[in-house]
Protein backbone atom coordinates (compact mmCIF):
# COMPACT_ATOMS: atom_id res chain seq x y z
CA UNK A 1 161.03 133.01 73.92
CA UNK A 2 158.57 130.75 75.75
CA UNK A 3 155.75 128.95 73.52
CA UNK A 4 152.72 131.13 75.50
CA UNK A 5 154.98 134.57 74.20
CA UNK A 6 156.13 133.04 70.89
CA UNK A 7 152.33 132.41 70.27
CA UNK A 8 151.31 135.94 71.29
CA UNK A 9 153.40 137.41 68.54
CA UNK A 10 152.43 134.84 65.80
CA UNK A 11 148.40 135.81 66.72
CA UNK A 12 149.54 139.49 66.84
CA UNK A 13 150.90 138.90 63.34
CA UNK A 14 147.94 137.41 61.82
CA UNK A 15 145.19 139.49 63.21
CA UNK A 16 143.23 141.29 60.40
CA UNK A 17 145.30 139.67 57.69
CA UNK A 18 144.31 135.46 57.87
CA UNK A 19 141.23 133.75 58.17
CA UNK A 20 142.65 130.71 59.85
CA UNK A 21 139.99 127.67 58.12
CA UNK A 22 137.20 125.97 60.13
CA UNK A 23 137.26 122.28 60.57
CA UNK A 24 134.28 119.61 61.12
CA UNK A 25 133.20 119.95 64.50
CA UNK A 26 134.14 115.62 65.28
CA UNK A 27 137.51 116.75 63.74
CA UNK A 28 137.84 119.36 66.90
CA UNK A 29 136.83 116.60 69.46
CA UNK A 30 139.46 114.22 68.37
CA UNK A 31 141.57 116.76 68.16
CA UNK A 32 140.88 117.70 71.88
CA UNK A 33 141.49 113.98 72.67
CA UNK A 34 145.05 114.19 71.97
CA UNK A 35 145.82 116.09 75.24
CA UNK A 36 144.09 112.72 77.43
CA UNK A 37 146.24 109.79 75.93
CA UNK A 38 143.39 107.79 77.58
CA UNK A 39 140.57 108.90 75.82
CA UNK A 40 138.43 106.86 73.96
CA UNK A 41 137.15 107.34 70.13
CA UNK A 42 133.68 104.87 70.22
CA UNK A 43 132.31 108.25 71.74
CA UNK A 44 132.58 110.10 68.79
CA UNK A 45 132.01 107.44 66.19
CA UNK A 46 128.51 107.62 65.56
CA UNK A 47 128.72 111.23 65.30
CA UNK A 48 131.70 110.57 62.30
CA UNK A 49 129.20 108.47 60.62
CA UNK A 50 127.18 112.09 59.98
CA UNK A 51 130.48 112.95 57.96
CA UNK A 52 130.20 110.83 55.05
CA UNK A 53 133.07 111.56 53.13
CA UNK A 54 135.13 111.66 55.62
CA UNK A 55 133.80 108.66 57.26
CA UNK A 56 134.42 107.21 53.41
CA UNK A 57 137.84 108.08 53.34
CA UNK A 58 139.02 106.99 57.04
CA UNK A 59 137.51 103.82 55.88
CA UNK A 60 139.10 103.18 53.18
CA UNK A 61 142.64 104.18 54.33
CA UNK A 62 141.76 101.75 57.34
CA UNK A 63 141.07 98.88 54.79
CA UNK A 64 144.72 99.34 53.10
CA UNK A 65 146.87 96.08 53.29
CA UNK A 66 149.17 98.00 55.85
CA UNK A 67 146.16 98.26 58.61
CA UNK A 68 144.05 95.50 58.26
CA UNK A 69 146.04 92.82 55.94
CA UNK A 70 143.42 90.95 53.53
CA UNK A 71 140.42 91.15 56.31
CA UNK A 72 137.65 93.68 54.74
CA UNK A 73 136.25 96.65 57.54
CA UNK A 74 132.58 96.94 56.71
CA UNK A 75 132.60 99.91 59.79
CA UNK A 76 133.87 102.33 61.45
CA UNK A 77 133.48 100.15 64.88
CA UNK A 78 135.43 97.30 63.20
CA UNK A 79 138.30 100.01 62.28
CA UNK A 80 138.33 100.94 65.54
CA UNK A 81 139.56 97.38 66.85
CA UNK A 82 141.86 96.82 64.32
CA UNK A 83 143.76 99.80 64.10
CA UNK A 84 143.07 100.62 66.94
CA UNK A 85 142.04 104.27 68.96
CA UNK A 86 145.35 106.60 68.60
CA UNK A 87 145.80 105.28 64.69
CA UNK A 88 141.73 106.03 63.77
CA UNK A 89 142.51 109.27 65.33
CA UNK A 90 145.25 110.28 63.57
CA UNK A 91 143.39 109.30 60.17
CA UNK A 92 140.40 111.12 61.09
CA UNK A 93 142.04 114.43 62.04
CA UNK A 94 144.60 113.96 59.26
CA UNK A 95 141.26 113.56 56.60
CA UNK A 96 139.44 116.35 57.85
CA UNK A 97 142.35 118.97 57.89
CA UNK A 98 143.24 118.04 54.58
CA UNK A 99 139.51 118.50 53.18
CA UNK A 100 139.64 122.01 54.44
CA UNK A 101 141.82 122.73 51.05
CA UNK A 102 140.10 122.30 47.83
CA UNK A 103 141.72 124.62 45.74
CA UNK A 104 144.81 127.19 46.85
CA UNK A 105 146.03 129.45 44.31
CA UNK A 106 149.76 128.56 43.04
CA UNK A 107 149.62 125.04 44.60
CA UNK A 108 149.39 121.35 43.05
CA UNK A 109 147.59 120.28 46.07
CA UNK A 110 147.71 116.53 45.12
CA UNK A 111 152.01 116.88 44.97
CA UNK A 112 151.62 119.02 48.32
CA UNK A 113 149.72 116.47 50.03
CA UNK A 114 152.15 113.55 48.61
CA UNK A 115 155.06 115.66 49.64
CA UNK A 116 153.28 116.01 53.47
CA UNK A 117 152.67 112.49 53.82
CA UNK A 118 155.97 111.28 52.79
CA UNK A 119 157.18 113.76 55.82
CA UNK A 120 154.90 112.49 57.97
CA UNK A 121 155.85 108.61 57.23
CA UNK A 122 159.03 109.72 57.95
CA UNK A 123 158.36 111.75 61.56
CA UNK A 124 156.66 108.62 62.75
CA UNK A 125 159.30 106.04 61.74
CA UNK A 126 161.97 108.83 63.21
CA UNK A 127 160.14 109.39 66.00
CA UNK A 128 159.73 105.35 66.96
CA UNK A 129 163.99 104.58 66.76
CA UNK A 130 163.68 108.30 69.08
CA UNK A 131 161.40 106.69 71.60
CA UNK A 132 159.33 109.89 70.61
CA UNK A 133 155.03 110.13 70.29
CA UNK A 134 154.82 108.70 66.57
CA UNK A 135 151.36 109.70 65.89
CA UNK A 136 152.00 113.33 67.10
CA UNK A 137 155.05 112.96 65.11
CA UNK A 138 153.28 112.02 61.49
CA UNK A 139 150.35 114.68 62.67
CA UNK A 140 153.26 116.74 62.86
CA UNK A 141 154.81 116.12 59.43
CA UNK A 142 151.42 115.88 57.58
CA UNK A 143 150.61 119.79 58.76
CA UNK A 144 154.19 121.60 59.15
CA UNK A 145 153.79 123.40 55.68
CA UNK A 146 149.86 123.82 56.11
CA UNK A 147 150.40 127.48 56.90
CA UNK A 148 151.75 127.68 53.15
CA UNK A 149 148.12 127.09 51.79
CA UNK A 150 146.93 129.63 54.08
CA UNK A 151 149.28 131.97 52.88
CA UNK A 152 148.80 131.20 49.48
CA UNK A 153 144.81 131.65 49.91
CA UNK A 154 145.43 134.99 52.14
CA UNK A 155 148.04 136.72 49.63
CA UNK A 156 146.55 135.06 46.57
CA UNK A 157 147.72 138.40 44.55
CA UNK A 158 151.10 138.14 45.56
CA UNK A 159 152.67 135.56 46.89
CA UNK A 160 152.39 132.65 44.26
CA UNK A 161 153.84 135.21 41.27
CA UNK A 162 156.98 135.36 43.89
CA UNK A 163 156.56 131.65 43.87
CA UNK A 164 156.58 131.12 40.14
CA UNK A 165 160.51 131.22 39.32
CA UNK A 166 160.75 129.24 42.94
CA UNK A 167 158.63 126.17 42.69
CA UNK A 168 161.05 123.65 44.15
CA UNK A 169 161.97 125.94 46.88
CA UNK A 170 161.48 124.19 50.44
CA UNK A 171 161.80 125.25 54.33
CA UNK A 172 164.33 128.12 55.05
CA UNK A 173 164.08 129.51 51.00
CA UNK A 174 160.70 128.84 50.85
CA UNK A 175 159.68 131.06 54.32
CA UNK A 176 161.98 133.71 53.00
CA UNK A 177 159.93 133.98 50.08
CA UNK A 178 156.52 134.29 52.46
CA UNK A 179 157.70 136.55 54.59
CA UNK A 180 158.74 139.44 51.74
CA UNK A 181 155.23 138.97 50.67
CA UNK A 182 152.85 138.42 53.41
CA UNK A 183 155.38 139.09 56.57
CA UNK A 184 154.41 135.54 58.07
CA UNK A 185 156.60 132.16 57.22
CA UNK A 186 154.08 128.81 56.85
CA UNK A 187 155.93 127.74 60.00
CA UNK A 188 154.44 130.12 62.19
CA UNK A 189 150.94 130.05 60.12
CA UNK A 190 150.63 126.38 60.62
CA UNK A 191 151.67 126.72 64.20
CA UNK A 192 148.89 129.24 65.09
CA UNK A 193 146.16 127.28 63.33
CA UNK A 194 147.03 124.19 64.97
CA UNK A 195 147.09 126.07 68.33
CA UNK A 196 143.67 127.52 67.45
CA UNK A 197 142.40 123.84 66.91
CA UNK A 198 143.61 122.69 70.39
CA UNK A 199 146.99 120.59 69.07
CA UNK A 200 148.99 119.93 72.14
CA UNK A 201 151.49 121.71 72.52
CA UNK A 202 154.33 119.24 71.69
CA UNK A 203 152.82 119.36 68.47
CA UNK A 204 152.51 123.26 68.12
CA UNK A 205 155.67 124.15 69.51
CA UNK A 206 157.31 121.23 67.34
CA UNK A 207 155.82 122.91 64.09
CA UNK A 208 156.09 126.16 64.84
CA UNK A 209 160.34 125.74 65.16
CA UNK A 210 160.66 122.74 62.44
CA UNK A 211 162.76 125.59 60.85
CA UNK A 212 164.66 125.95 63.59
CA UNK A 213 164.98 122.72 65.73
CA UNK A 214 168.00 124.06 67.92
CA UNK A 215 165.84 126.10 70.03
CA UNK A 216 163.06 123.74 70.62
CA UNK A 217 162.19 121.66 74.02
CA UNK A 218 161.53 117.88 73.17
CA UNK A 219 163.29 115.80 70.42
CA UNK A 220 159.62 116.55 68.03
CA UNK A 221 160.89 119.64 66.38
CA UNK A 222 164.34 117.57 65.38
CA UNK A 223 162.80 114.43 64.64
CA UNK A 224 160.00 117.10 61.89
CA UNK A 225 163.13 118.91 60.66
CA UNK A 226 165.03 115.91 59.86
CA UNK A 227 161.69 114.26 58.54
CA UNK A 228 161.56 117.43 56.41
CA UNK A 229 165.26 116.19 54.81
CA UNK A 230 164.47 113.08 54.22
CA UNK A 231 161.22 114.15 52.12
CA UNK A 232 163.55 116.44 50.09
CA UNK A 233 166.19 113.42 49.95
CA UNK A 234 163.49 111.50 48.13
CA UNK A 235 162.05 113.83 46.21
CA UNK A 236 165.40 113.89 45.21
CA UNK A 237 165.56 110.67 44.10
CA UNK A 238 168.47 109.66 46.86
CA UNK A 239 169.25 106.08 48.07
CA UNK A 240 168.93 105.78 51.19
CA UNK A 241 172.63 105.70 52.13
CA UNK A 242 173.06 109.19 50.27
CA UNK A 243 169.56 110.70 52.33
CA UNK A 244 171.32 109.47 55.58
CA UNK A 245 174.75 110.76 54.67
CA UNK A 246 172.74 114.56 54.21
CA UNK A 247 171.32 114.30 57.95
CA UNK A 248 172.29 117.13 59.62
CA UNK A 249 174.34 115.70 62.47
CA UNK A 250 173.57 118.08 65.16
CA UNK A 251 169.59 117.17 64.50
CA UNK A 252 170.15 113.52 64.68
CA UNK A 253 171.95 114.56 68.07
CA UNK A 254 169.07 116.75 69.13
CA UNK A 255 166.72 113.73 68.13
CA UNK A 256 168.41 111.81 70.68
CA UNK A 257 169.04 109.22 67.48
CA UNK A 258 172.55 107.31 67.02
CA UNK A 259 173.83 107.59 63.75
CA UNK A 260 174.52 103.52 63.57
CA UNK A 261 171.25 102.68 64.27
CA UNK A 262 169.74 105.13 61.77
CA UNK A 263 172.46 103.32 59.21
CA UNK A 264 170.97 99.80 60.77
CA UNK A 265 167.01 100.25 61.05
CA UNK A 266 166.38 103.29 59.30
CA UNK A 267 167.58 102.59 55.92
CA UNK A 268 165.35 99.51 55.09
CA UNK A 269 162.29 101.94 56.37
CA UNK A 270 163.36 104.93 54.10
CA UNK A 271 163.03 102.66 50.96
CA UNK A 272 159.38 101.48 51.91
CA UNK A 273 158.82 105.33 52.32
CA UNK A 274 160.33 106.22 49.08
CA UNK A 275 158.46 103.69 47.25
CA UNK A 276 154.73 104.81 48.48
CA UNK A 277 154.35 102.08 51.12
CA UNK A 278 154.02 102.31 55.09
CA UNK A 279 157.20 102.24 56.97
């Protein structure tokens, strides 16, 4: 199925039945800029200023020790040059998305959002030892089980009662559950809204088949589903040599990853993960 037919059918599927959220209209234009790797963000950085809380929090994320070491970013303008364009990006679209959600029925959004971002540290560090996009890649991870909250808000009468006796269940168990109660899985939920927003469609297509990387183009969708393991590995409470021993092989083939070198530079990286800091 090609990605303009396989979204056809996910639209088709949601028509009537989801009302796919509405994001900040600066969250759209950065969004946009992903498609022209040579766009700038000053444009659009006065017009983030009108966003205050958003502003607040892309500040203060660009402040951590990780970004900006012990110097203090008084602006927006000053983030911009030291994390430079593609990183404020990703925290700005990453920010707004996630303010979209301020309560979901069912759903501990503050262990769903610390579940996300652990996938998405772990797409981008993936996606560097690939030679993959890393900032698609941890856009990627952050919003691959997005469609869930959108489920959970659409079917609010049924789905989270089928989710009750399930709450650890993840990917393949957890999109059988959605789809005996809504008929949609949150991969192919998160894939249309993204595609509604104007995600590229690496991004898209890698989301949409993060369940099943096999038959995706590109090494994204592996580098998400094995991301995806990895956040299970250490919710799990694995050591890294256990999380890379439960890699499935044929995904770390599709990645276009060698096993040594995820034994050599990946391990050191999955303990910062694990631990809450940036890889």
């Amino acid at each position: 199925m090609t990605m303009a037919l396989h979204m056809d059918t996910v639209r088709a599927a949601a028509a009537g039945r989801l009302s796919l959220p509405s994001v900040p209209r600066v969250v759209r234009r950065l969004i946009s800029q992903l498609r022209d790797p040579g766009a700038s963000v000053i444009g659009v950085v006065d017009e983030l200023e009108q966003e205050p809380q958003l502003a607040a929090r892309t500040l203060r994320i660009a402040n951590s020790p990780y970004y900006c070491g012990r110097r203090s970013l008084a602006s927006l303008k000053d983030a911009v040059a030291i994390v430079g364009t593609d990183t404020l990006r990703t925290l700005v679209i990453s920010g707004g998305l996630e303010a979209v959600f301020v309560a979901v029925p069912g759903v501990n959004l503050r262990q769903f959002w610390m579940d996300a971002t652990v996938t998405a540290k772990a797409a981008r560090s993936l996606a560097r030892l690939a030679g993959a996009d890393a900032e698609a890649a941890f856009l990627a991870g952050l919003l691959h089980n997005v469609g869930h909250l959108i489920l959970c808000q659409a079917f609010a009468g049924t789905l989270p009662a089928k989710l009750a006796g399930a709450r650890s269940a993840r990917g393949a168990e957890l999109a059988a559950i959605e789809r005996e109660a809504s008929g949609m899985d949150h991969a192919q939920v998160s894939a249309a809204w993204l595609d509604e927003l104007g995600f590229p469609e690496t991004v898209v297509d890698a989301v949409a088949h993060h369940l099943d990387a096999d038959v995706a183009s590109g090494t994204l969708a592996p580098v998400l589903a094995l991301a995806a393991q990895v956040a299970a590995s250490i919710e799990a409470g694995d050591n890294a040599r256990r999380a890379l021993d439960k890699l499935d092989a044929s995904l770390v083939a599709a990645a276009s990853l060698v096993a040594e070198n995820l034994d050599e530079r990946f391990g050191l990286q999955y303990e910062q993960i694990a631990g809450g800091d940036e890889p």
